[in-house]
N, C-alpha and C. Protein backbone atom coordinates (compact mmCIF):
# COMPACT_ATOMS: atom_id res chain seq x y z
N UNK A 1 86.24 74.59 95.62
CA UNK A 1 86.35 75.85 94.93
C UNK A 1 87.61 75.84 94.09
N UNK A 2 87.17 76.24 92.99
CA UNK A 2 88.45 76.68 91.97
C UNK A 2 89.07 77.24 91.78
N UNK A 3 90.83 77.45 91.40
CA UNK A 3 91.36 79.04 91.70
C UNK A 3 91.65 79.15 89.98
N UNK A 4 91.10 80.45 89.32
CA UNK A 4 91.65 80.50 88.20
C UNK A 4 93.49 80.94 87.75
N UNK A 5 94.19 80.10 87.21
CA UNK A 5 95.23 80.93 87.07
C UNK A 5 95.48 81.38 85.74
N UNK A 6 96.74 82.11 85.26
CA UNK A 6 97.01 82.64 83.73
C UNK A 6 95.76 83.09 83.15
N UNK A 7 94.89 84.39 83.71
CA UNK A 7 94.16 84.80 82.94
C UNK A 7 94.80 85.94 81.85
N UNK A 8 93.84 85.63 80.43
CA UNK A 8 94.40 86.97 80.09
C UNK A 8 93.59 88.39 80.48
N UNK A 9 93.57 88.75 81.04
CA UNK A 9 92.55 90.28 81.42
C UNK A 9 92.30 90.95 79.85
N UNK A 10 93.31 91.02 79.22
CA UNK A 10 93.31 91.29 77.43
C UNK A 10 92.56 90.53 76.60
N UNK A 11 91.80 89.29 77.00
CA UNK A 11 91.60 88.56 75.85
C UNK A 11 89.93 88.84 75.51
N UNK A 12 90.00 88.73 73.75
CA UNK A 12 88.83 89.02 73.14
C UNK A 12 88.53 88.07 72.52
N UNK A 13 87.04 87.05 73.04
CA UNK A 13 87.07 85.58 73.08
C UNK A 13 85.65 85.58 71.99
N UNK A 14 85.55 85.04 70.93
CA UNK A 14 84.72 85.20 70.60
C UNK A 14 83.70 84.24 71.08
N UNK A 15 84.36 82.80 71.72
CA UNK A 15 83.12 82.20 72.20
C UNK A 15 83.86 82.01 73.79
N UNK A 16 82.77 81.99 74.28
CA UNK A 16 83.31 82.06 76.10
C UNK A 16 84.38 80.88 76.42
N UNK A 17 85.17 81.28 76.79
CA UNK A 17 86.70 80.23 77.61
C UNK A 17 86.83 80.53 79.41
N UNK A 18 85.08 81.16 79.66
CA UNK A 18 85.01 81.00 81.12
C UNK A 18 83.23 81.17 81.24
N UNK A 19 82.91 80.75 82.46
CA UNK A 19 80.72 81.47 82.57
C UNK A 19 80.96 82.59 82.41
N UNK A 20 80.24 82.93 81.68
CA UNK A 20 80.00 84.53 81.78
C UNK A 20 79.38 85.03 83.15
N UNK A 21 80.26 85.98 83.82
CA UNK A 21 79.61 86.56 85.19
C UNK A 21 80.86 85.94 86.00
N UNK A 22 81.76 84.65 85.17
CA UNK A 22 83.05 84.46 86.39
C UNK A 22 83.41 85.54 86.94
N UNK A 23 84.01 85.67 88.61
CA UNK A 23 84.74 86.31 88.95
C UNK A 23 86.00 85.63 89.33
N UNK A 24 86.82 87.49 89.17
CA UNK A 24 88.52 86.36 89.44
C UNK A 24 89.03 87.35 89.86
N UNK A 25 89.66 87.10 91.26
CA UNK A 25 90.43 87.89 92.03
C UNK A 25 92.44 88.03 91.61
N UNK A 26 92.59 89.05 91.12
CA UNK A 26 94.21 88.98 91.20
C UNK A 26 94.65 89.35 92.60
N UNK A 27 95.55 88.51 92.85
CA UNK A 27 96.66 87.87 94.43
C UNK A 27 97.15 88.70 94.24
N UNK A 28 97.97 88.91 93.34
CA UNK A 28 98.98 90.43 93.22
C UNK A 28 98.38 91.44 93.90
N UNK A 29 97.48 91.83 92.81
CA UNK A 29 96.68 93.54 92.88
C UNK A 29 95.80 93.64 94.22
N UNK A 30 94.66 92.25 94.50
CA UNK A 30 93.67 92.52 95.20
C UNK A 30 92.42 92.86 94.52
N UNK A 31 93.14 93.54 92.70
CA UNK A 31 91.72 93.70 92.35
C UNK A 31 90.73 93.00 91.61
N UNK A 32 89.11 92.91 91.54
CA UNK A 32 88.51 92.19 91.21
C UNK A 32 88.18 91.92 89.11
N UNK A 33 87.72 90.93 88.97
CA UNK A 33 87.05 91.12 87.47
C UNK A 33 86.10 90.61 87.09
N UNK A 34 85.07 90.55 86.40
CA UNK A 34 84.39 89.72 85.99
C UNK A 34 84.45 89.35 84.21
N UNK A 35 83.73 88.10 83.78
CA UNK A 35 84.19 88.00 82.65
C UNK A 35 82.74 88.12 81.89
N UNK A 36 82.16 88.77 80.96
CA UNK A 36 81.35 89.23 80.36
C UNK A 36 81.03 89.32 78.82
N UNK A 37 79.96 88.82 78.03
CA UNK A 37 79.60 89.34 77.01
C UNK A 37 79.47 90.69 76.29
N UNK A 38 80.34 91.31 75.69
CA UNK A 38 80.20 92.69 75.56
C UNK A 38 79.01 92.75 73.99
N UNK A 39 78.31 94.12 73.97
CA UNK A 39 77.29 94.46 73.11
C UNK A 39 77.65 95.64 72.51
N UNK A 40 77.35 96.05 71.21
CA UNK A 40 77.85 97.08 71.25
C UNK A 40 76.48 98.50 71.28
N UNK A 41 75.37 97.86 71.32
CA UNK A 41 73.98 98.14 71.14
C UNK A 41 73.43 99.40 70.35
N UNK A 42 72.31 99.46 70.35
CA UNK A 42 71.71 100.19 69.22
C UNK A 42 72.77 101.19 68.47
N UNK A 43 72.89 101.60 69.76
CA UNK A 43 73.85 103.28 69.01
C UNK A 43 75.63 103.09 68.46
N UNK A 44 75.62 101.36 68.30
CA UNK A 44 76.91 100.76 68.10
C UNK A 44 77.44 101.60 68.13
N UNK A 45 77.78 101.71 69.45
CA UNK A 45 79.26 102.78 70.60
C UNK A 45 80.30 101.15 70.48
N UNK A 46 81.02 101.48 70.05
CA UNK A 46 82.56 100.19 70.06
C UNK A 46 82.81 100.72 71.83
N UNK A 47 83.53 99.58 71.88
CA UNK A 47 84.53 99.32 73.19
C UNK A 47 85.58 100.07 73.04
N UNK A 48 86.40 100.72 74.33
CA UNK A 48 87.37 101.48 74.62
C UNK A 48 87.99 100.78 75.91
N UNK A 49 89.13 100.51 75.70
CA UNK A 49 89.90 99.93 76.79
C UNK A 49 89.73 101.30 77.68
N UNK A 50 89.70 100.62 78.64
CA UNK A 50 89.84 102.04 79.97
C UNK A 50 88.14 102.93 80.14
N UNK A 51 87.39 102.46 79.29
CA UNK A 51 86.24 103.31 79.50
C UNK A 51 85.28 102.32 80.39
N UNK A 52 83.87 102.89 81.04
CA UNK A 52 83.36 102.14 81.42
C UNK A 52 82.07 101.25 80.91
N UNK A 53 81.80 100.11 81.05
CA UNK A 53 80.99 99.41 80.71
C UNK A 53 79.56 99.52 81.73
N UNK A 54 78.02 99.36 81.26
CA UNK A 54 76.88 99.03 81.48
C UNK A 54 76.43 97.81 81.33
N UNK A 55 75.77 97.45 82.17
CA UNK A 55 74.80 95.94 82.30
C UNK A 55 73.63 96.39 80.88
N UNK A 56 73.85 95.77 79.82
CA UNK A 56 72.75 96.08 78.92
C UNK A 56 71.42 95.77 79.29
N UNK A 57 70.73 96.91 78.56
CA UNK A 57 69.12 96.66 79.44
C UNK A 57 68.77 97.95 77.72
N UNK A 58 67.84 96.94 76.57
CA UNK A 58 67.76 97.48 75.50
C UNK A 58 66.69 98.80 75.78
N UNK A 59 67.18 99.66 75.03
CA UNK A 59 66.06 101.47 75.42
C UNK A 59 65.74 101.60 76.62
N UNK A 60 67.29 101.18 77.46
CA UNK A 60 66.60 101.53 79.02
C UNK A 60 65.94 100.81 79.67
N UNK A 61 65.41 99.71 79.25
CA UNK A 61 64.49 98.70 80.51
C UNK A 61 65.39 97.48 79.82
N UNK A 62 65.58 97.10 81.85
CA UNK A 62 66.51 95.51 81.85
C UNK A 62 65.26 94.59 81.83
N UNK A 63 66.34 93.54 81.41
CA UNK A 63 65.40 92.72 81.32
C UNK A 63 65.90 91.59 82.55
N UNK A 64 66.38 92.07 83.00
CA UNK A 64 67.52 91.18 84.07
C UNK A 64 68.91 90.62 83.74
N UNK A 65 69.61 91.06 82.03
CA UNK A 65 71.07 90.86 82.22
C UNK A 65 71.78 91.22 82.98
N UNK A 66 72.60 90.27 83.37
CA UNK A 66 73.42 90.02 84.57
C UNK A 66 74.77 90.13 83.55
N UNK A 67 75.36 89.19 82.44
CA UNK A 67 76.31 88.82 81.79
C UNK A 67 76.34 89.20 80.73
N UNK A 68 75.57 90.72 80.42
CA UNK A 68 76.13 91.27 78.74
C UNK A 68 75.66 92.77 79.24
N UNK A 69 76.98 93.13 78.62
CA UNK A 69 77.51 94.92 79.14
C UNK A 69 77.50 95.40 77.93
N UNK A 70 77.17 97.09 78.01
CA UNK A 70 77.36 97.64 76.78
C UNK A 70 78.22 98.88 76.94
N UNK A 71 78.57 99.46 76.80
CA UNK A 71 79.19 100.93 76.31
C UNK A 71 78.10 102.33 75.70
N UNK A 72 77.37 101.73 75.76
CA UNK A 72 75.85 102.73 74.62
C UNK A 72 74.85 102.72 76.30
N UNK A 73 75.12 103.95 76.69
CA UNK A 73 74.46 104.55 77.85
C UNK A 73 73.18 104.52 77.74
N UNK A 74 72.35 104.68 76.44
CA UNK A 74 71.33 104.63 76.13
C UNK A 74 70.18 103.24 76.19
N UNK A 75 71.45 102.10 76.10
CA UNK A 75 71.16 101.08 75.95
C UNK A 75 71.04 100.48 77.30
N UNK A 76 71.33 100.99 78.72
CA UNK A 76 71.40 100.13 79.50
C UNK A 76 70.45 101.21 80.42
N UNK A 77 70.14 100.55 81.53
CA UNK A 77 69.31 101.00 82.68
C UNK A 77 70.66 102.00 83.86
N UNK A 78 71.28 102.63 83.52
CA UNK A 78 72.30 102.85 84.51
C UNK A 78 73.04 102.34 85.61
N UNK A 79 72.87 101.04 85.14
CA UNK A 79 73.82 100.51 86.06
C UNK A 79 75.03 99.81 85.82
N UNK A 80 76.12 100.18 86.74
CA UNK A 80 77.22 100.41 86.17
C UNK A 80 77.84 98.47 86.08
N UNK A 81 78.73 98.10 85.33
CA UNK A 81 79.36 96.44 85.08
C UNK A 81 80.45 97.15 85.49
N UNK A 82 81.51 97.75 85.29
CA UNK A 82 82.92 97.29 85.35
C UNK A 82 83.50 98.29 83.80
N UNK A 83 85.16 98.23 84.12
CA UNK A 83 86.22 99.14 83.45
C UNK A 83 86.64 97.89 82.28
N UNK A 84 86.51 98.18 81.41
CA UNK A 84 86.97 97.71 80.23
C UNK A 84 88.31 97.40 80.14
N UNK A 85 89.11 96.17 80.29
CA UNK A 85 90.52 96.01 79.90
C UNK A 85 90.89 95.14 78.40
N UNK A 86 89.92 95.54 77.34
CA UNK A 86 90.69 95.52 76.34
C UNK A 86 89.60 96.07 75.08
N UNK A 87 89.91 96.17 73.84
CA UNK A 87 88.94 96.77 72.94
C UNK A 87 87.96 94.78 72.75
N UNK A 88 86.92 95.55 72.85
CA UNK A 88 86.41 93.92 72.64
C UNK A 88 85.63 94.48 71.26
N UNK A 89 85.17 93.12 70.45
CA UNK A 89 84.08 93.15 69.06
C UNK A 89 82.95 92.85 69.49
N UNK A 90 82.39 93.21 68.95
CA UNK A 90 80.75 93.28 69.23
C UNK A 90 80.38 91.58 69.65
N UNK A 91 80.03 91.23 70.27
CA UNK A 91 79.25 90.26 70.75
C UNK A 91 80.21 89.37 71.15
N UNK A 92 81.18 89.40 71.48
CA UNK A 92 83.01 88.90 72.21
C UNK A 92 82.71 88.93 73.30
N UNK A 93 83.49 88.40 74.11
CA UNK A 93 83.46 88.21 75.75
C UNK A 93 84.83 88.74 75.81
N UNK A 94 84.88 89.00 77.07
CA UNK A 94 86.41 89.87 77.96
C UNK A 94 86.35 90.21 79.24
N UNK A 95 87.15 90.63 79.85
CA UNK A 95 87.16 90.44 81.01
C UNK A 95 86.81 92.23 81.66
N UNK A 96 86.35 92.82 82.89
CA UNK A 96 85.81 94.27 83.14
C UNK A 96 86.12 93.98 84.86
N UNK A 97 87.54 95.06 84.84
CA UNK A 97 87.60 95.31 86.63
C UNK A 97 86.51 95.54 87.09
N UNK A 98 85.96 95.15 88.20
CA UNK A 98 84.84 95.31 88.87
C UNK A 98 84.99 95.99 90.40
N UNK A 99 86.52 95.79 91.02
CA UNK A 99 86.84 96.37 91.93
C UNK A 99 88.45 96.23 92.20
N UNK A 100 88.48 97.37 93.32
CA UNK A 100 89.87 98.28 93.83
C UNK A 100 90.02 99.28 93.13
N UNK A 101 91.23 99.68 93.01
CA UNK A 101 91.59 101.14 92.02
C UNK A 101 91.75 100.75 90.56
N UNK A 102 91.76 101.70 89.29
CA UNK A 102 91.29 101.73 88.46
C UNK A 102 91.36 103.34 87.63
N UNK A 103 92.23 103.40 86.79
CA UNK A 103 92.32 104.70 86.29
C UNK A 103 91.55 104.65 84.84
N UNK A 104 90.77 105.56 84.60
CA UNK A 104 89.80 105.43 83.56
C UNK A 104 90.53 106.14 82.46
N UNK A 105 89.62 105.98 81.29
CA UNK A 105 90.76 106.26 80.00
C UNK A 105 90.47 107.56 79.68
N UNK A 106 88.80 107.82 79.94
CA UNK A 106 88.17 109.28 79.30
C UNK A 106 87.61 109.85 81.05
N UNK A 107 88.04 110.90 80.77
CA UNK A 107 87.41 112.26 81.73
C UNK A 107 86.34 111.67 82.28
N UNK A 108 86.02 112.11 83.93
CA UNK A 108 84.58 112.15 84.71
C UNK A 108 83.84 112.88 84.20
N UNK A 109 82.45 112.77 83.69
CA UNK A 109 81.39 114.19 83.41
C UNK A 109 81.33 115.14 84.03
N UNK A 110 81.90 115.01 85.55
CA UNK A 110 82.11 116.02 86.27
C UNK A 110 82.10 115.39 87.48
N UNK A 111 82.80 116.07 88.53
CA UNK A 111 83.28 115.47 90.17
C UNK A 111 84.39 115.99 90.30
N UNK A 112 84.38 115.63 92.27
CA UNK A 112 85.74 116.28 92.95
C UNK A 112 86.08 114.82 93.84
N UNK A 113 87.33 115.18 94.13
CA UNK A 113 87.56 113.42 94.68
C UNK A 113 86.71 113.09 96.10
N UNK A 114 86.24 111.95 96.29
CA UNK A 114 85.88 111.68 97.25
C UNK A 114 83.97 111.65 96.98
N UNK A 115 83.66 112.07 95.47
CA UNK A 115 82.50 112.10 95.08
C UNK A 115 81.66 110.37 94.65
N UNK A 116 80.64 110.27 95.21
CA UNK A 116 80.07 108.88 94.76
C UNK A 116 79.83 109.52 93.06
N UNK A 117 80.20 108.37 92.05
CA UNK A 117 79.75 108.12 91.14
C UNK A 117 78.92 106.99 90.42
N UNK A 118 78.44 107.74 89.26
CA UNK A 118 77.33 106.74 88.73
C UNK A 118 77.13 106.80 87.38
N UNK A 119 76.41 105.70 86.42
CA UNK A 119 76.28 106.11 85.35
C UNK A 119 75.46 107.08 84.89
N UNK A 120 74.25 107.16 85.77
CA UNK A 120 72.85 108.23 85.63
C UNK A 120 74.08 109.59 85.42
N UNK A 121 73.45 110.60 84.03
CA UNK A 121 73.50 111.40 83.86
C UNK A 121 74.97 111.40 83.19
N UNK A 122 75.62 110.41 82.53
CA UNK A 122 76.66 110.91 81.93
C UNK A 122 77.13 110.31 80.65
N UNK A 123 77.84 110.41 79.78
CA UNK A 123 77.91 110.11 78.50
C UNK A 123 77.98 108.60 78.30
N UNK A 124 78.29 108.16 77.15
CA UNK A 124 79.03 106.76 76.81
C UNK A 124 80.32 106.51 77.36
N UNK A 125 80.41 105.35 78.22
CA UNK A 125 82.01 105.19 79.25
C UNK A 125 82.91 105.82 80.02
N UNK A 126 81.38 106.81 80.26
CA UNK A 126 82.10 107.59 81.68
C UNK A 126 81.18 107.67 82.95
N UNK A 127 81.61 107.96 84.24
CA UNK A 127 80.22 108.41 85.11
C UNK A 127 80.31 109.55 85.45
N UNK A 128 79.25 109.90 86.35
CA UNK A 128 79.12 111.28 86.36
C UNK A 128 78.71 111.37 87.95
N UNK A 129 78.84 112.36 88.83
CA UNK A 129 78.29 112.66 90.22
C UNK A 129 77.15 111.70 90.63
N UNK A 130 77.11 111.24 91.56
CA UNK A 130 75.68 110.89 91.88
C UNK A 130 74.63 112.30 92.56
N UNK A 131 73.45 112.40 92.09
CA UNK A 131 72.69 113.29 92.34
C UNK A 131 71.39 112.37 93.20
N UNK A 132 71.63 111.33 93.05
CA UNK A 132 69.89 110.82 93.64
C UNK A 132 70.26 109.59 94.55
N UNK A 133 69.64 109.31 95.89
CA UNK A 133 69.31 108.11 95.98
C UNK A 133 69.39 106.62 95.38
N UNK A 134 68.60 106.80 94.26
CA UNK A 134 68.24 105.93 93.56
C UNK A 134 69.42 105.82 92.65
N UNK A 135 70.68 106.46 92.27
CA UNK A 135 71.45 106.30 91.38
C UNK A 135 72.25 105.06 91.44
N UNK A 136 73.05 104.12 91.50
CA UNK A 136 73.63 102.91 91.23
C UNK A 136 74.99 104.00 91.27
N UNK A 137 75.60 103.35 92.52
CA UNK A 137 76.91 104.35 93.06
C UNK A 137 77.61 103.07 92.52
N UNK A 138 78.44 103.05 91.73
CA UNK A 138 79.59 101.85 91.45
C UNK A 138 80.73 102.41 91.33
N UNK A 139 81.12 103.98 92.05
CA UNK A 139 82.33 103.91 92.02
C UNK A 139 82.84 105.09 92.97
N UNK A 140 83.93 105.48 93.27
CA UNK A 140 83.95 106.60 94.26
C UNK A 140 85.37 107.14 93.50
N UNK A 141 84.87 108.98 93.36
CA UNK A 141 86.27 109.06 92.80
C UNK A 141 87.53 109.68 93.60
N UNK A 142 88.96 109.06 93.84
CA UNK A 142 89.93 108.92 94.43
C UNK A 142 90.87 110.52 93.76
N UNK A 143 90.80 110.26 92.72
CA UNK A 143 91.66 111.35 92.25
C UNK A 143 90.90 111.48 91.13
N UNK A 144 90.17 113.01 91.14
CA UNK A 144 89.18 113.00 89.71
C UNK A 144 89.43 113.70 88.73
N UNK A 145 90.99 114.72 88.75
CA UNK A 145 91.45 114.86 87.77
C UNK A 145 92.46 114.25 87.35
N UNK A 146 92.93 112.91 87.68
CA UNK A 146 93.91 112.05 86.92
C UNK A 146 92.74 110.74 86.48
N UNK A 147 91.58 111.01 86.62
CA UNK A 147 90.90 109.89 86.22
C UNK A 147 90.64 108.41 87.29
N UNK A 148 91.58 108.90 88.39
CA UNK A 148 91.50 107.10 88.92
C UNK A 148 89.98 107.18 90.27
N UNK A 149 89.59 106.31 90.09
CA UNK A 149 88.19 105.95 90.58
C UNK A 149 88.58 104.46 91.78
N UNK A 150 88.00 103.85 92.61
CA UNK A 150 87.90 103.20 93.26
C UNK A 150 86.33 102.26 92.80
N UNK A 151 86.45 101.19 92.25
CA UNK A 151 85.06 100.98 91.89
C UNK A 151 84.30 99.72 92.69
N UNK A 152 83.11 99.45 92.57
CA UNK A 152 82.29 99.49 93.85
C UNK A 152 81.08 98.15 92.84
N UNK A 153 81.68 97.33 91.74
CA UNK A 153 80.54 97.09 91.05
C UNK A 153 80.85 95.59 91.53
N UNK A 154 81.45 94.75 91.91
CA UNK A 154 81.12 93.27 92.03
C UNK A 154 80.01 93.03 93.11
């Protein structure tokens, strides 16, 4: 097994400098990342450092991407990839916390701390309450009016 070191968590790669779907644990933090193809899809929603990313799945039905995330809520099946740590370009790779704590850049759609969240039911790079069963809980929120979330997606 391999240990990655000197990642940049910032970097916007236009051709992959890891598999897409690597994971990489920081020793420091504890917290997790994965490294990913970002999309910016139909409704070309750009990337926002700090917002959250979707497993793209085009008009809502996946097709089974595993390794390309979008930002365009519309574009993915609700399920949640990981927190964005840097502005990426459309079809760039970068790296998306996937777990521990995690302070988001834009507002919850709504929640109180200690609420499971999800992407079902909430804008572009944010989540929103879980209401169903069936929702894809990838995150729990810790403090939901300073934004910081605990996330739940590796």
């Amino acid at each position: 097994m391999s240990t990655l070191v000197s990642v940049d968590l910032t970097a916007n790669d236009a051709t992959p400098q890891f598999r897409p779907g690597q994971f990489y644990m920081d020793g420091k933090t504890g917290k997790g990342y994965r490294y990913y193809r970002f999309d910016n899809g139909a409704g070309n929603v750009a990337a926002v450092a700090g917002n959250f990313a979707y497993f793209y799945a085009p008009s809502g039905a996946s097709a089974g991407a595993t390794t390309t995330v979008t930002m365009d809520l519309s574009d993915s099946a609700g399920v949640g990839a990981g927190v964005f740590q840097a502005v990426l370009t459309d079809q760039y790779y970068g790296w998306f916390q996937v777990s521990g704590d995690a302070t988001l850049t834009t507002a919850l759609t709504a929640g109180a701390d200690g609420n499971a969240l999800t992407p079902v039911g909430a804008t572009d790079g944010t989540l929103d309450v879980s209401a169903l069963v069936t929702d894809d809980i990838c995150a729990v929120a810790i403090d939901a009016s300073a934004k910081i979330v605990r996330l739940r997606c590796s």
